[in-house]
Protein backbone atom coordinates (compact mmCIF):
# COMPACT_ATOMS: atom_id res chain seq x y z
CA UNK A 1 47.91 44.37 -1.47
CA UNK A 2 45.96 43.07 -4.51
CA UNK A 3 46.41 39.58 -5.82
CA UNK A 4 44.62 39.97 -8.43
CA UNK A 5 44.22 41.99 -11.70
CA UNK A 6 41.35 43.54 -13.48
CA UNK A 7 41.98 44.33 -17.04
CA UNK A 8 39.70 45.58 -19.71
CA UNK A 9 39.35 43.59 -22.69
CA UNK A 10 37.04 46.15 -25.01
CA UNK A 11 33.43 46.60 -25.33
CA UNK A 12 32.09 45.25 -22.35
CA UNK A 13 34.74 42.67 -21.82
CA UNK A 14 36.53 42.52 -18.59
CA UNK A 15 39.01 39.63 -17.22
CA UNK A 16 40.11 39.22 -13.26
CA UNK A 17 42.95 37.48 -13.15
CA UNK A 18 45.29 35.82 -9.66
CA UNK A 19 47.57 33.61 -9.80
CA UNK A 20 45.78 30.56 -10.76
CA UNK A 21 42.44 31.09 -12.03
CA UNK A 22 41.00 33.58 -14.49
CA UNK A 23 37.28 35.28 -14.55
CA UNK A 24 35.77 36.56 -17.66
CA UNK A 25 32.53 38.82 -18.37
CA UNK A 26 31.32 39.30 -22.20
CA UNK A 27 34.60 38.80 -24.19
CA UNK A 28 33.36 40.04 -27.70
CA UNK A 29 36.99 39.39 -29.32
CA UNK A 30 35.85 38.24 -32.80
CA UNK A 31 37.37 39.99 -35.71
CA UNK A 32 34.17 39.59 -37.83
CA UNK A 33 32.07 42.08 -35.29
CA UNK A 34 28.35 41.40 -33.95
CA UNK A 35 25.36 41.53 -35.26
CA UNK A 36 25.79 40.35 -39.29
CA UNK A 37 29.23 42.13 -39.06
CA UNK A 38 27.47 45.44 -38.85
CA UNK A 39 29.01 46.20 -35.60
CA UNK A 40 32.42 46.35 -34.48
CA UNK A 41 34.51 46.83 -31.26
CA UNK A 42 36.36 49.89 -31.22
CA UNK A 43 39.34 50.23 -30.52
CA UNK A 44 39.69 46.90 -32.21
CA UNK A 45 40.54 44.50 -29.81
CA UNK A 46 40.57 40.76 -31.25
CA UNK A 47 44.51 40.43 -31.11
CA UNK A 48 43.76 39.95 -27.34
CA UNK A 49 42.09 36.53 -28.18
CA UNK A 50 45.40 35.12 -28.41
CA UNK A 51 46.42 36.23 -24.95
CA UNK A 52 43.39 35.77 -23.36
CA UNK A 53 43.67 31.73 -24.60
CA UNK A 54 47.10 31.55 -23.55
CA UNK A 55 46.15 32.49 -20.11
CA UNK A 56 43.16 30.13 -20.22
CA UNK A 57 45.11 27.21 -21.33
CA UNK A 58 47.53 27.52 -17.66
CA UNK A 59 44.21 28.63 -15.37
CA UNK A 60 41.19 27.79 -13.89
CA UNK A 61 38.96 30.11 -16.16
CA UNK A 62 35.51 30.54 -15.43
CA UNK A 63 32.82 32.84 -17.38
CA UNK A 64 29.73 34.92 -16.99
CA UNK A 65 27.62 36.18 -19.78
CA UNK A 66 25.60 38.87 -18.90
CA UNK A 67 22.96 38.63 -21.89
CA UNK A 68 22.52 36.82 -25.12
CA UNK A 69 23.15 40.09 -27.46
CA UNK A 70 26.03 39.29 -30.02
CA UNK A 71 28.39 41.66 -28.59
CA UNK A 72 28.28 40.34 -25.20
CA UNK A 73 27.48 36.57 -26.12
CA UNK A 74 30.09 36.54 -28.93
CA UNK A 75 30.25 32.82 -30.19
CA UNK A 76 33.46 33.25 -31.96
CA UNK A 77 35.37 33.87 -28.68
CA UNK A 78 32.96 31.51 -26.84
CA UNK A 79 33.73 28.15 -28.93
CA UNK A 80 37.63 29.20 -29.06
CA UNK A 81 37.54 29.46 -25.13
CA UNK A 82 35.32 25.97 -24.97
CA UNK A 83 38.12 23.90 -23.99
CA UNK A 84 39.27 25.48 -21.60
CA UNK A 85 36.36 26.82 -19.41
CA UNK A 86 35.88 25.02 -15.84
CA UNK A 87 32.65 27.04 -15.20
CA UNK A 88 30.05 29.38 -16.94
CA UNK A 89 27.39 31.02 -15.41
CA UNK A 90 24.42 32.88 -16.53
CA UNK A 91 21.70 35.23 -14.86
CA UNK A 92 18.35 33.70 -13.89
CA UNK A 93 15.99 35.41 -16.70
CA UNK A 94 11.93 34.77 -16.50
CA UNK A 95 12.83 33.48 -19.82
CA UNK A 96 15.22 30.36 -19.62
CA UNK A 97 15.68 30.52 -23.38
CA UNK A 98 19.48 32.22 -22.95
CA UNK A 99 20.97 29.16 -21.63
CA UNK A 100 19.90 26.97 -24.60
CA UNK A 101 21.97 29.35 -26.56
CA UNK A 102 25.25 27.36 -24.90
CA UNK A 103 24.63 24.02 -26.10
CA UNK A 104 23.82 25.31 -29.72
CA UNK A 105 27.74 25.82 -30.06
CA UNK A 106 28.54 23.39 -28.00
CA UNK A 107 29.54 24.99 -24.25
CA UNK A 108 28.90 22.96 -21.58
CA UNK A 109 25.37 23.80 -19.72
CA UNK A 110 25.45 26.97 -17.83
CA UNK A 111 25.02 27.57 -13.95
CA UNK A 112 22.22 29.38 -13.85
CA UNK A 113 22.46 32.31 -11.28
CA UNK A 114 19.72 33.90 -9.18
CA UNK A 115 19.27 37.68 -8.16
CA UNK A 116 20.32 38.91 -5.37
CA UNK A 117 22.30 35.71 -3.69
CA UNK A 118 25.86 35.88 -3.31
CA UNK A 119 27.74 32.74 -5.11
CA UNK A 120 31.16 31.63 -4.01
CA UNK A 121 33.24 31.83 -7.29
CA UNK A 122 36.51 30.27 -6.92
CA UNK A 123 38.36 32.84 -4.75
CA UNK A 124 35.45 35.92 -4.91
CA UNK A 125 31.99 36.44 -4.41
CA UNK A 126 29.47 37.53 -7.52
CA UNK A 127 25.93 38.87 -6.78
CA UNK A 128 23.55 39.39 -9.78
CA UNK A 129 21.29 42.17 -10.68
CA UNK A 130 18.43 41.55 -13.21
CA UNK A 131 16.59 44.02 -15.44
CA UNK A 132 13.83 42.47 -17.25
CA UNK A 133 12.25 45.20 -18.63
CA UNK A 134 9.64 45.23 -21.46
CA UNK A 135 11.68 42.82 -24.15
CA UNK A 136 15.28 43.76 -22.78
CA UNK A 137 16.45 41.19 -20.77
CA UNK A 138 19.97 42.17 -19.22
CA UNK A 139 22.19 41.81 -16.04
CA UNK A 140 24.73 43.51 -13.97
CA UNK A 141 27.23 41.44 -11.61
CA UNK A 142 28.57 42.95 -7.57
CA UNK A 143 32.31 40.67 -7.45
CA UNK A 144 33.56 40.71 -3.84
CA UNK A 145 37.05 40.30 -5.00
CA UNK A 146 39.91 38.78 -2.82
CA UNK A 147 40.85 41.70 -1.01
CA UNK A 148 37.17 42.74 -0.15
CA UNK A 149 37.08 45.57 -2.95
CA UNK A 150 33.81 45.42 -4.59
CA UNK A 151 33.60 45.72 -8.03
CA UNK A 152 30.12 46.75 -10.01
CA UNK A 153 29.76 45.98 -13.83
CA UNK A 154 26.63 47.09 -14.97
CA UNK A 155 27.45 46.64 -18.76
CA UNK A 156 24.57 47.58 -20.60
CA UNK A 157 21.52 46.96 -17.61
CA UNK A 158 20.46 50.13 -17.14
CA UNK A 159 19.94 49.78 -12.91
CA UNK A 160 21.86 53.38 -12.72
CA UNK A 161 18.60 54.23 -10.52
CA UNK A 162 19.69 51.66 -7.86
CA UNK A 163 23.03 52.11 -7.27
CA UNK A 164 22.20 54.35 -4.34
CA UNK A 165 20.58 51.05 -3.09
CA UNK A 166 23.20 49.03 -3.90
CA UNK A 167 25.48 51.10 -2.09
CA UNK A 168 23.24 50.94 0.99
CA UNK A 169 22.77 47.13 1.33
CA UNK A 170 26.30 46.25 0.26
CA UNK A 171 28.97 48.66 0.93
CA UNK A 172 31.23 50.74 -1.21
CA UNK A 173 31.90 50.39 -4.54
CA UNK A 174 35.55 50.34 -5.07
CA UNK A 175 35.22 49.59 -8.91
CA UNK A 176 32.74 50.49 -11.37
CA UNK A 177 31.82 49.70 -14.83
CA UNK A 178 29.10 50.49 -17.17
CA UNK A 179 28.42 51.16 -20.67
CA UNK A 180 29.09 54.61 -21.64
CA UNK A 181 27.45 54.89 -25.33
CA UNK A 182 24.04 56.11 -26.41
C-alpha cells in the first residue's frame, strides 16, 4: 500500500507527497517561461503554483534542484515557495558556484549533497548521481520511497549509459523519469 503520491508537475517538475510532508524536484511553474521568456513549459502548467503553495503552506516541504538552468532552477516558483521550505538540497558540483545562486533571491543556504551517499530525507532515502561533463554540470536523484519502491529521475543528466549499473548496485527501478526531448 503506498502512502505516498508522485505527481508530475511539467517539464521536469515532480512532487512526492504523504501525509505530512511534501518533496519537490525542479518546479519550473512561472508563467513568464525560462531563459529571457524564450522558453516555455508545455503543456502550460503555472496554474499548479497555486496548488502546489497550498500544499506547502500545511506540510513539511523540502526541495532539490538538480542544476542551475532556468527551467529547472526557476526563481519565480523558488522565491514564492521561500516561506515555506524546511529544507533544500543541492548536488555536490566541482564547481560550488550553484549554491550561491540561493542566497541571490534570498533561499536559505542549500544542503549540499554528495554522490553516491544515501541521505535520510524526512521519510525516504535520496542518492545523487553527478555528470560533470565538459561545461554541463547536471544531476540525477535514486529516492528510496516509503514503501521501498525506488524511483530514478534523471531529468536532463544524460547517465542513460549507467543505468545498467545502477540497477546492479541498487536494485530495481520501480519508477523512472528522464527527459524525453532532443
Amino acid at each position: 500500500m503506498h502512502n505516498y503520491r508522485i505527481k508530475y508537475l511539467g517539464h521536469a517538475g515532480f512532487s512526492i507527497e504523504t501525509n505530512k510532508e511534501l518533496f519537490l524536484i525542479d518546479p519550473w511553474l512561472s508563467p513568464r517561461g525560462a531563459f529571457l521568456s524564450s522558453w516555455f513549459q508545455f503543456p502550460c502548467n503555472h496554474h499548479l503554483l497555486d496548488t502546489v503553495l497550498s500544499i506547502a503552506s500545511k506540510k513539511k516541504t523540502s526541495l532539490y534542484i538538480t542544476h542551475e538552468h532556468e527551467d529547472h532552477f526557476c526563481s519565480f516558483t523558488l522565491k514564492k515557495l521561500s516561506n515555506y521550505l524546511d529544507k533544500v538540497f543541492i548536488p555536490n558540483y566541482k564547481i560550488p558556484t550553484f549554491k550561491n545562486l540561493f542566497s541571490e533571491i534570498g533561499i536559505k543556504t542549500p544542503e549540499v549533497l554528495d554522490e553516491r551517499k544515501w541521505y535520510n530525507i524526512n521519510n525516504f532515502k535520496m542518492l545523487v548521481f553527478l555528470d560533470e561533463s565538459g561545461i554541463n554540470r547536471d544531476s540525477g536523484v535514486l529516492l528510496e520511497l516509503p514503501d521501498n519502491k525506488k524511483l530514478l529521475n534523471l531529468n536532463d543528466c544524460k547517465l542513460h549509459d549507467k543505468i545498467k549499473d545502477i540497477k546492479k548496485i541498487y536494485g530495481p527501478i520501480d519508477f523512472f523519469t528522464c527527459q524525453f526531448t532532443g
